[in-house]
Protein backbone atom coordinates (compact mmCIF):
# COMPACT_ATOMS: atom_id res chain seq x y z
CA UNK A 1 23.88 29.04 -11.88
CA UNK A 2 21.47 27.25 -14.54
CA UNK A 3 23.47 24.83 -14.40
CA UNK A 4 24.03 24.15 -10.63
CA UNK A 5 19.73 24.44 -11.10
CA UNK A 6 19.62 21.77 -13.67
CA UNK A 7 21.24 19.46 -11.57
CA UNK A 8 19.55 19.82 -8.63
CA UNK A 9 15.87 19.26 -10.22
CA UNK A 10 17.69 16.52 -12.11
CA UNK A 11 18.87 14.84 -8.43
CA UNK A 12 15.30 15.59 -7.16
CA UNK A 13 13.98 13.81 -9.93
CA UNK A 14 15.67 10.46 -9.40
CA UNK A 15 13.47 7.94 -7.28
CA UNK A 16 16.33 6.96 -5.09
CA UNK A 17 16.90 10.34 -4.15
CA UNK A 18 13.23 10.97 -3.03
CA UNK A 19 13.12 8.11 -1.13
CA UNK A 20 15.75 9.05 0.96
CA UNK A 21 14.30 12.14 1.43
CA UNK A 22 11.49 10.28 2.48
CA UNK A 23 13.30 8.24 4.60
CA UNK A 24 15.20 10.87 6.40
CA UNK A 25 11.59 12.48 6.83
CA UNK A 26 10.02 9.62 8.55
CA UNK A 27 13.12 9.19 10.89
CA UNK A 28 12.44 12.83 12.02
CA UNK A 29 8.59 12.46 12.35
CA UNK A 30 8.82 9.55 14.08
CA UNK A 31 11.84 10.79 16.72
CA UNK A 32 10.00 14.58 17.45
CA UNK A 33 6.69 13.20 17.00
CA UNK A 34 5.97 9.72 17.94
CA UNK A 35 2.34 9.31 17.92
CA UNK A 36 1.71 10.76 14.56
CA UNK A 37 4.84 8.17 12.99
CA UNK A 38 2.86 5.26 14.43
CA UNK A 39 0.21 6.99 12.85
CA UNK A 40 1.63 6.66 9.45
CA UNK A 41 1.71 2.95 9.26
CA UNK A 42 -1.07 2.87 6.36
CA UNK A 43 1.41 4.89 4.00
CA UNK A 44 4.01 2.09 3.93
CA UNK A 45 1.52 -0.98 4.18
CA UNK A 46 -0.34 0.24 1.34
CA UNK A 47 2.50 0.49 -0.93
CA UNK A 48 3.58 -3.14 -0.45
CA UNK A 49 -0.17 -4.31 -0.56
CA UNK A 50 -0.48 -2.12 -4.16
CA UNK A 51 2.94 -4.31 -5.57
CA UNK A 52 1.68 -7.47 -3.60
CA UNK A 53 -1.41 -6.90 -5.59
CA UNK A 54 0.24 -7.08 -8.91
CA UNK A 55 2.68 -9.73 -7.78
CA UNK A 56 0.81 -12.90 -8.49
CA UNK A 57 -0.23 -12.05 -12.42
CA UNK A 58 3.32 -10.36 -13.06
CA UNK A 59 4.68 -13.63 -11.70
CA UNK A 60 2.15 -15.96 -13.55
CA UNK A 61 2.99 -14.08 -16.86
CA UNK A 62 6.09 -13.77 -16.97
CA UNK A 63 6.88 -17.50 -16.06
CA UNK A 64 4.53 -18.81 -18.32
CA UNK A 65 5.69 -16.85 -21.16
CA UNK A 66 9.17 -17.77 -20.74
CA UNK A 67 9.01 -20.95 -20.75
CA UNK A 68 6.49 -21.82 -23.69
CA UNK A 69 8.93 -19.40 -25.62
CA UNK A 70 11.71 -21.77 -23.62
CA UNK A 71 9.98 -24.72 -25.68
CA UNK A 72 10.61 -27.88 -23.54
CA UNK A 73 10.63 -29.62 -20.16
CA UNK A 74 14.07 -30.75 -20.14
CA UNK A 75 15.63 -27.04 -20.29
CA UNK A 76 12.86 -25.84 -17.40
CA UNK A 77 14.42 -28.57 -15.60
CA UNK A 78 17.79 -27.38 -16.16
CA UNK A 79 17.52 -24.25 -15.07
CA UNK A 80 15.36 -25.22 -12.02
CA UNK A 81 18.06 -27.75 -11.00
CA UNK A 82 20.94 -25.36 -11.55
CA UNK A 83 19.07 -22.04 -9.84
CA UNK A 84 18.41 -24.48 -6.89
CA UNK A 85 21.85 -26.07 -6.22
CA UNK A 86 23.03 -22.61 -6.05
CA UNK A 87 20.38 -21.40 -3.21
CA UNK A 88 21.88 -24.36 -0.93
CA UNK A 89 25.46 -23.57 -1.03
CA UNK A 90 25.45 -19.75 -1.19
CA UNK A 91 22.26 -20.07 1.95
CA UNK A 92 24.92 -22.69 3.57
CA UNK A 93 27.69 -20.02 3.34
CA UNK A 94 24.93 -17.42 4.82
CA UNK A 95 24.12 -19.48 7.52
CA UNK A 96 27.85 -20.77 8.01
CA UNK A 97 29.12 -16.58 8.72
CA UNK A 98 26.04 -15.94 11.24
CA UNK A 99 26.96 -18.53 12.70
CA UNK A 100 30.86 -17.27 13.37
CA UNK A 101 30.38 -13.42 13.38
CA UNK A 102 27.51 -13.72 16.54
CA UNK A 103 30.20 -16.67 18.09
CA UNK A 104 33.33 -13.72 18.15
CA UNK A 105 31.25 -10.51 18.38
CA UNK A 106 28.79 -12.38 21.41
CA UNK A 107 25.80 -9.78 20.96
CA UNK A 108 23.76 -11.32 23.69
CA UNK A 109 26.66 -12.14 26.67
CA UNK A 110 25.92 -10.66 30.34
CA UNK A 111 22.39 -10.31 29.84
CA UNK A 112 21.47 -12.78 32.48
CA UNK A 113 17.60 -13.22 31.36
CA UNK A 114 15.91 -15.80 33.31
CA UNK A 115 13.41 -17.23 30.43
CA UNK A 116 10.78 -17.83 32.94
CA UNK A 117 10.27 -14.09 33.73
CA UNK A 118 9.30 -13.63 29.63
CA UNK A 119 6.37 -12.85 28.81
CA UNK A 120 5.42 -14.77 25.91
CA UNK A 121 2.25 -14.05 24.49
CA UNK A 122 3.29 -12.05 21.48
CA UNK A 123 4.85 -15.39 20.11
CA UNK A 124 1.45 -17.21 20.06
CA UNK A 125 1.44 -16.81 16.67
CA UNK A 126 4.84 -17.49 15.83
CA UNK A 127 4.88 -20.72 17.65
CA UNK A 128 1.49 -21.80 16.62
CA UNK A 129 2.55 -21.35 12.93
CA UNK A 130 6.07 -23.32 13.66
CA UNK A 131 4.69 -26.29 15.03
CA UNK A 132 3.11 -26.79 11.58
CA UNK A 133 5.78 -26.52 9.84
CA UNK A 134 7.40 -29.90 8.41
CA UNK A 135 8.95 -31.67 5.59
CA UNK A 136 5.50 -32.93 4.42
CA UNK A 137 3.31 -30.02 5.22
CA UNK A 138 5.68 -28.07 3.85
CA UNK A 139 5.92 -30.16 -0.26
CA UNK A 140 2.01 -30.47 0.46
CA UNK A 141 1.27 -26.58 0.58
CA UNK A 142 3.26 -26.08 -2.90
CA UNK A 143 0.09 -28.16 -4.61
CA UNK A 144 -3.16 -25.19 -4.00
CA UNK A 145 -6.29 -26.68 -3.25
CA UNK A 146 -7.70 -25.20 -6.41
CA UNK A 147 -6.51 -23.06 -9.54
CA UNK A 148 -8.06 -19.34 -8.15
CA UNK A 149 -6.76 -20.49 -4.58
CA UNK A 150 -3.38 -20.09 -5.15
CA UNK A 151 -3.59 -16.26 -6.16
CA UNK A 152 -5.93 -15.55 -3.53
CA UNK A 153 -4.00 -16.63 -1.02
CA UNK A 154 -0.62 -15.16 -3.09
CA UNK A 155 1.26 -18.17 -2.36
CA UNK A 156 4.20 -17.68 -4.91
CA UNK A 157 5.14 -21.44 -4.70
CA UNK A 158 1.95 -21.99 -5.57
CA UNK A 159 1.72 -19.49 -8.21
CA UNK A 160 5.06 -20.57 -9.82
CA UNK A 161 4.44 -24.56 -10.41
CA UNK A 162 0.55 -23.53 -11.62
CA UNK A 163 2.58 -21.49 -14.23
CA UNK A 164 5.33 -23.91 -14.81
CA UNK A 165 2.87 -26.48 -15.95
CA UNK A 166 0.62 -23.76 -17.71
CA UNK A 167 3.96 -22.40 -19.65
CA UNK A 168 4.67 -26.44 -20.76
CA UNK A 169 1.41 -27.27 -22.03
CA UNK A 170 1.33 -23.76 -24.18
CA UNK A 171 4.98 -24.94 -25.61
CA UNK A 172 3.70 -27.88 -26.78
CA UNK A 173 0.78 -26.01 -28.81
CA UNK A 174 3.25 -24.21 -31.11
CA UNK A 175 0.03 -22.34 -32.99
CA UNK A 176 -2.34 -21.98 -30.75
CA UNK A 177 -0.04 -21.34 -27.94
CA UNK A 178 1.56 -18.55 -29.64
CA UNK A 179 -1.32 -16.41 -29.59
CA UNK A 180 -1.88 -16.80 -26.00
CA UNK A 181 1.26 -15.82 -25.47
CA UNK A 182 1.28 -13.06 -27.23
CA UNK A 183 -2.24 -11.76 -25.61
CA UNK A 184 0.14 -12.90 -22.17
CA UNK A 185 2.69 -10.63 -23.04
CA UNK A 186 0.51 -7.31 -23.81
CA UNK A 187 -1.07 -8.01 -20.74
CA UNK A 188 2.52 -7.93 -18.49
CA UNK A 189 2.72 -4.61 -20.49
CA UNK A 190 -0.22 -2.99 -18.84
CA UNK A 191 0.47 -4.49 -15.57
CA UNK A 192 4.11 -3.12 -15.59
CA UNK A 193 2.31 0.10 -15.88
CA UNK A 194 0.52 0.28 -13.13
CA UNK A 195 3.82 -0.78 -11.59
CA UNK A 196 5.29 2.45 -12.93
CA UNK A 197 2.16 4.19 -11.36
CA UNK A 198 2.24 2.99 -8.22
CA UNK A 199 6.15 2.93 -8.24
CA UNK A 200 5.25 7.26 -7.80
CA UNK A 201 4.38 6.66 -3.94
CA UNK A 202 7.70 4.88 -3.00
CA UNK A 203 9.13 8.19 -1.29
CA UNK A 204 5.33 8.48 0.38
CA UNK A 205 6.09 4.87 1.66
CA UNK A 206 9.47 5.06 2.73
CA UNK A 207 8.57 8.31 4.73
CA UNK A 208 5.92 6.43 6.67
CA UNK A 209 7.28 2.65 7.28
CA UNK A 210 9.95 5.12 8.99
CA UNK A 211 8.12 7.10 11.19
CA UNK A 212 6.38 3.90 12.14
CA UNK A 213 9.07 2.54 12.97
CA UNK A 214 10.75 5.18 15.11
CA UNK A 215 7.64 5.91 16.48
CA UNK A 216 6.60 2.84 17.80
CA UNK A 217 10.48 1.38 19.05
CA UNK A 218 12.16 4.12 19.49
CA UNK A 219 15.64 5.17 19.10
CA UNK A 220 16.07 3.91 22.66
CA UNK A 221 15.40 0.49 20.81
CA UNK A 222 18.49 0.77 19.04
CA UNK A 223 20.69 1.62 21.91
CA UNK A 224 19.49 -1.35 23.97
CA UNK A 225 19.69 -4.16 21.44
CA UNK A 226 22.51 -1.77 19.33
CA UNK A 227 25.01 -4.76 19.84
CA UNK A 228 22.81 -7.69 18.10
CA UNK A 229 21.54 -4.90 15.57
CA UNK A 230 25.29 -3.64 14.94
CA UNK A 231 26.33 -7.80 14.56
CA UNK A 232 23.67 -7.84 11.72
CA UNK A 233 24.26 -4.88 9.18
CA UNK A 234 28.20 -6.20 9.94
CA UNK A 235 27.35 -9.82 8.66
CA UNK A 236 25.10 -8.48 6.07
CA UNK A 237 27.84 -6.03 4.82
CA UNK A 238 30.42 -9.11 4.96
CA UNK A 239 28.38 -11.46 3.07
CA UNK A 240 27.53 -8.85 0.58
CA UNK A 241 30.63 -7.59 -0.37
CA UNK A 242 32.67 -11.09 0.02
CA UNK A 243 30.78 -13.43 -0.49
CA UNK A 244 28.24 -12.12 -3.53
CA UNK A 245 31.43 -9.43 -4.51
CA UNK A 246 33.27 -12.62 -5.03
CA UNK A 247 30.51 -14.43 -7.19
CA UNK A 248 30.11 -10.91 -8.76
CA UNK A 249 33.71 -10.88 -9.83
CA UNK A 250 33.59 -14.60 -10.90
CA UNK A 251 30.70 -13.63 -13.53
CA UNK A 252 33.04 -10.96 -14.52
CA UNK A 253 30.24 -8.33 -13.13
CA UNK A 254 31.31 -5.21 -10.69
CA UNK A 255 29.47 -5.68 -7.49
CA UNK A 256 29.70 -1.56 -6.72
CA UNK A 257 27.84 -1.27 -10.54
CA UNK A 258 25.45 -3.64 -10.03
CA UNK A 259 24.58 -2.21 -6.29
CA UNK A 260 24.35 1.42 -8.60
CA UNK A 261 22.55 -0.18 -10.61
CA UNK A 262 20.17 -1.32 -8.17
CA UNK A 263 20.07 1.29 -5.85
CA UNK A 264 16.51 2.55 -6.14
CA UNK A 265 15.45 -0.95 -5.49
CA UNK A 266 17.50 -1.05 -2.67
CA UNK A 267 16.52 1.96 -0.96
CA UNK A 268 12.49 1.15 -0.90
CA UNK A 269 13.64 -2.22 0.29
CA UNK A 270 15.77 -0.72 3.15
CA UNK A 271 12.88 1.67 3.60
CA UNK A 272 9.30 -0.70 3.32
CA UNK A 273 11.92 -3.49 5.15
CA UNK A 274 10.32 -5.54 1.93
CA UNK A 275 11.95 -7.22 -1.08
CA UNK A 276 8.84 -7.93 -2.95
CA UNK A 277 8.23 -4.05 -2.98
CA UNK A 278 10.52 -4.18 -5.91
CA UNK A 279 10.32 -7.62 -7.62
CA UNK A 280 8.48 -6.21 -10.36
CA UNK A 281 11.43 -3.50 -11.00
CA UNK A 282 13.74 -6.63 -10.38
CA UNK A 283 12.74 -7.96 -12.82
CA UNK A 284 12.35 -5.82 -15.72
CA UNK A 285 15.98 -4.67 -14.87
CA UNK A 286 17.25 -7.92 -14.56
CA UNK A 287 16.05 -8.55 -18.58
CA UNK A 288 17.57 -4.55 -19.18
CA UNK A 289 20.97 -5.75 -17.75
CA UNK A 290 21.25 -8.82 -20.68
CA UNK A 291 19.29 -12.34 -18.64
CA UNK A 292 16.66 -13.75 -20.37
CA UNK A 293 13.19 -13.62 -19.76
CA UNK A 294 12.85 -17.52 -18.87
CA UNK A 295 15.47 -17.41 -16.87
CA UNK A 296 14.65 -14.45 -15.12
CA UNK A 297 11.15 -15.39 -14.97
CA UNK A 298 12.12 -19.03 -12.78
CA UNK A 299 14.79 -18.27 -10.86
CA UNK A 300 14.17 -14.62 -8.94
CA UNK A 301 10.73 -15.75 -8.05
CA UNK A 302 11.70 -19.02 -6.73
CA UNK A 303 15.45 -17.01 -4.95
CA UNK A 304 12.81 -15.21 -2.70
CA UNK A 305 11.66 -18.83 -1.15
CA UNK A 306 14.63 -20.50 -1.69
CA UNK A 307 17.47 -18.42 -1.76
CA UNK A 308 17.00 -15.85 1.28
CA UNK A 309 20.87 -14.97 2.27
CA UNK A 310 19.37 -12.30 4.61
CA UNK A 311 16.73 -14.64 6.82
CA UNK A 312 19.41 -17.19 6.59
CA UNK A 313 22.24 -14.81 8.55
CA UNK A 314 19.72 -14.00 11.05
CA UNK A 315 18.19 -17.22 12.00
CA UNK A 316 21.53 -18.51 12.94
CA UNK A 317 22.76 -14.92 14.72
CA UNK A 318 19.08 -14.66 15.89
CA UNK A 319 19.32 -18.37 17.29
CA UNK A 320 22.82 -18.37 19.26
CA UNK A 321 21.71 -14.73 20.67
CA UNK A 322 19.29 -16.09 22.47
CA UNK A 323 21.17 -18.69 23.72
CA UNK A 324 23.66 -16.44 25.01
CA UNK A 325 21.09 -13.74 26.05
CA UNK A 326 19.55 -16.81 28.68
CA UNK A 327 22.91 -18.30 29.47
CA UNK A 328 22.57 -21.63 27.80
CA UNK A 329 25.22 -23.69 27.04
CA UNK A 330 26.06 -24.95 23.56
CA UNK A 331 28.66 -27.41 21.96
CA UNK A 332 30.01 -26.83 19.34
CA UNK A 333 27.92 -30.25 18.24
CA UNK A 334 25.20 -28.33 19.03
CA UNK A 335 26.10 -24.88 16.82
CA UNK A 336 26.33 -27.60 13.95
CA UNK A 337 22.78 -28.77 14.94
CA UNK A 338 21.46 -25.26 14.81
CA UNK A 339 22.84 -24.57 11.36
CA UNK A 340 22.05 -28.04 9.93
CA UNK A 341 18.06 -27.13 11.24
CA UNK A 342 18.12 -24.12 9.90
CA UNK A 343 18.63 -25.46 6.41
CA UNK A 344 15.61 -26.65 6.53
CA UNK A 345 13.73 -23.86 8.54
CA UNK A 346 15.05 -21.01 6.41
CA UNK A 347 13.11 -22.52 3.91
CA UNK A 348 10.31 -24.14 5.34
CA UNK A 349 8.31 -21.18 6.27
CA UNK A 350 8.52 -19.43 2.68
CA UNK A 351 5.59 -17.29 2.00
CA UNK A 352 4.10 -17.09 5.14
CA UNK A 353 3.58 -13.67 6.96
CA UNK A 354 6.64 -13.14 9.86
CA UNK A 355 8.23 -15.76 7.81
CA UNK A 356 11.84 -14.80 10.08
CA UNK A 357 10.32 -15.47 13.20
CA UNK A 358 8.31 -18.62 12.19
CA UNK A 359 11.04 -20.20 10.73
CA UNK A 360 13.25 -18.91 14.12
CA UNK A 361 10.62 -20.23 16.31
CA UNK A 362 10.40 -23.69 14.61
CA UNK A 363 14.45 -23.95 14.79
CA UNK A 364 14.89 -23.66 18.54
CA UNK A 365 11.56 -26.18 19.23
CA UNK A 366 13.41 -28.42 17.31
CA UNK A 367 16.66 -28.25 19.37
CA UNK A 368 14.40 -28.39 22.74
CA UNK A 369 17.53 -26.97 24.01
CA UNK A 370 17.29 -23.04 23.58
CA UNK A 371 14.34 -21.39 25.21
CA UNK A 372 11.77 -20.77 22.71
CA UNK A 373 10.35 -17.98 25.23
CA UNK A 374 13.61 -15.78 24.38
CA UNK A 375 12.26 -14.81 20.85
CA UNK A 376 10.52 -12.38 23.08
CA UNK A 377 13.98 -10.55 23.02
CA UNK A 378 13.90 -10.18 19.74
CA UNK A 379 10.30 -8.87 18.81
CA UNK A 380 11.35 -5.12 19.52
CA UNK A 381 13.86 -5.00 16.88
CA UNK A 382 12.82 -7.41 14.18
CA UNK A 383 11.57 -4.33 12.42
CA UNK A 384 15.48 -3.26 12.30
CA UNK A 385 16.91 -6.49 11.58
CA UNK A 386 14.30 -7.19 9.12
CA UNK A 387 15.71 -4.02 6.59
CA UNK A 388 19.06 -5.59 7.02
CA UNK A 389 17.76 -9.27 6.05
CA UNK A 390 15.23 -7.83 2.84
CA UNK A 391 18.26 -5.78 1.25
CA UNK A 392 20.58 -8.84 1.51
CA UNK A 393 18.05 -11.22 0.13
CA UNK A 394 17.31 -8.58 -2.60
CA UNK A 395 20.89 -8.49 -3.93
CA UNK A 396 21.60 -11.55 -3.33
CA UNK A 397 18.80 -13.22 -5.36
CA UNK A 398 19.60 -10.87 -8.27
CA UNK A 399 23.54 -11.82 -8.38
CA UNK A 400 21.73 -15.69 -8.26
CA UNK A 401 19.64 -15.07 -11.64
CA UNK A 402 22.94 -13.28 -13.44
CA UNK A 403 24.82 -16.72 -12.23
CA UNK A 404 22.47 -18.97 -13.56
CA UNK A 405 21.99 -17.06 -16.93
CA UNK A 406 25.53 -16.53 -17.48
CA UNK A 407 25.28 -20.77 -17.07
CA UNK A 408 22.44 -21.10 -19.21
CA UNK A 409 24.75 -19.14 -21.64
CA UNK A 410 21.50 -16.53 -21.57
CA UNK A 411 23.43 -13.33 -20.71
CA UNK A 412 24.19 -10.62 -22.72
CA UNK A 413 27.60 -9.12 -21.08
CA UNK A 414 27.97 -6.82 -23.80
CA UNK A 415 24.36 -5.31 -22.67
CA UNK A 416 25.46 -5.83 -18.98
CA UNK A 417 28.54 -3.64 -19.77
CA UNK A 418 26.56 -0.92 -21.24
CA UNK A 419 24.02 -0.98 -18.40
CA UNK A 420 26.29 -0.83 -15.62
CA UNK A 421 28.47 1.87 -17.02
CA UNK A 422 25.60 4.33 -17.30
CA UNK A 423 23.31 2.96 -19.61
CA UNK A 424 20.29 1.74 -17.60
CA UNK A 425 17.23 3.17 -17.81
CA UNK A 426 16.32 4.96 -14.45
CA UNK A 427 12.54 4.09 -14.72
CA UNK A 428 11.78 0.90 -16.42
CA UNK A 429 8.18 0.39 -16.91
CA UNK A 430 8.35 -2.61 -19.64
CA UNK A 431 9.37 -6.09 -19.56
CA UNK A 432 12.05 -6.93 -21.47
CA UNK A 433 11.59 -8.82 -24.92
């Protein structure tokens, strides 16, 4: 009996656990009680502004120390070079299976919508925000106007070159440099303690960006779209467990311990439908599991601009729905088009709020072939889609930084071993040394 007691308060103990209490909370708030879910919305955006708060000094410090500790340009460059030639092939690959699973499974087939009978004035801002969006614009916004302006604005492009250049000029001040780096690093202490604070409300979170949600759409949501939304967590699901359970295996790591290993993280993503919930978690668990800081500190920042396997599946699903959805015709020429434009899109919209749907938006202007005005079919269940897209860009960005460490010859496996067969820490507060 004690013992049956023991592990019970143990279970309810365990963050993951309350946040799918949480979870299963807000699903039946919002389904018996819709008004008061939609009136729950502050409980889940508060969360993510509280991390999105701490976001742009964790990132700052952690970069910064890393590389003065890293000690030179050419091994920053390295790593930056390596980190990024993996975000184009394994986006390409993430793009590539969209692209195939919504061409068999045809989510958006017999719906006969006329695009002229959409209403489009919910994609003002969406459209507004594409049309800006270019090659140029987009290498011109990585420079801030000013120093502050960057972390106002929490622009983590932004944010990561100020401290790129910050981290260089401290490694070449081996004396003085060193004790700013030091005062860096007890500061990333405190701040990963208010992460551990805040980290408390995740179930409170989870239980309202769910009855939100349910509230708001509706399970009748689900039904109607259930097709495209059912193509999604399939494509997810098969790029997650082939393609990143194949990397996994390559780097000699067990996809089903890492995803253990992860799974608070995963749940609050799932829940807030928002990776950067969790980036501080990711990663102090990222330095528990055997990467090192530098390494950790360069590439998971710059995975959630450049490497976003989740976004990338969609805009290519999202794309060739509509298409389907309005009875347009497409070549196969033109499937090739759509994929080869969202290589660019996927990206080009980084760090910009409705990011999906920007970078959606600007890929069908571009083609001037697919009716921009069906995106309107898709505005009901983004908030579905989009838990689907965060949790795929979340593991996928943290198999990325084991790849390139394991490359860098910066990973521990004898630490990773330990960690993933029961070792971890459930609540890591500290960055990793």
């Amino acid at each position: 009996m004690n013992k049956a007691r023991s592990k019970a308060t143990s279970l309810l103990g365990q963050l993951y656990f309350q946040v799918l209490i949480g979870f299963l909370l807000g699903i039946a708030v919002g389904y018996f009680h819709p008004g008061l879910g939609e009136s729950l919305k502050p409980l889940g955006d508060g969360f993510i502004k509280l991390i999105k708060m701490l976001l742009a000094p964790i990132i700052f410090g952690t970069v910064v120390a890393g590389i003065a500790k890293m000690g030179n340009l050419k091994e920053v460059g390295r790593v930056g070079i390596k980190a990024l030639v993996y975000f184009e092939i394994v986006s390409t690959l993430a793009l590539a299976i969209g692209l195939v699973v919504v061409n068999v499974l045809q989510p958006g087939s017999g719906m006969n919508i006329d695009p002229s009978t959409l209403d489009t004035k919910s994609l003002a801002t969406y459209t507004t925000a594409a049309k800006q969006q270019d090659a140029a614009s987009f290498f011109m916004d990585i420079i801030p106007s000013s120093f502050a302006d960057a972390f106002v604005k929490g622009n983590m492009l932004q944010i990561i070159l100020i401290s790129v250049l910050f981290g260089l000029a401290l490694a070449q001040l081996p004396d003085r440099g060193k004790v700013i780096v030091e005062v860096i690093d007890s500061v990333l202490h405190g701040l990963f303690g208010i992460v551990r604070f805040v980290m408390h409300l995740a179930p409170l979170a989870a239980f309202g960006a769910m009855a939100f949600t349910i509230g708001k759409y509706g399970v009748g949501t689900l039904g109607s779209f259930g097709k495209l939304i059912g193509a999604v967590y399939l494509t997810s699901a098969i790029f997650i467990f082939l393609v990143l359970g194949l990397i996994a295996r390559m780097n000699r790591i067990s996809l089903w311990k890492y995803l253990k290993f992860f799974k608070d993280e995963i749940l609050i993503t799932f829940a807030t439908a928002s990776s950067e919930a969790v980036l501080p978690r990711m990663m102090v668990k990222l330095e528990q599991l055997g990467c090192a800081k530098p390494v950790v500190g360069l590439v998971l920042p710059a995975g959630y601009t450049f490497n976003a396997d989740g976004s990338s599946i969609y805009l290519t699903m999202g794309a060739i729905f509509v298409a389907q959805a309005t009875n347009t015709p497409l070549t196969l020429s033109d499937q090739l088009i759509v994929l080869a434009v969202c290589l660019f899109t996927s990206k080009g919209s980084a760090g910009v709020a409705g990011a999906g749907f920007i970078a959606l938006a600007a890929t069908l202007a571009s083609m001037d072939k697919i009716p921009v005005a069906g995106l309107v079919l898709l505005v009901g269940i983004d908030r579905f889609v989009n838990a689907a897209r965060a949790v795929t860009n979340l593991i996928g960005n943290g198999i990325a930084t084991i790849v390139v460490a394991r490359w860098e010859k910066a990973f521990d496996e004898k630490r990773a071993a330990t960690m993933l067969d029961g070792g971890a820490n459930e609540s890591p507060t500290e960055p990793g040394t």
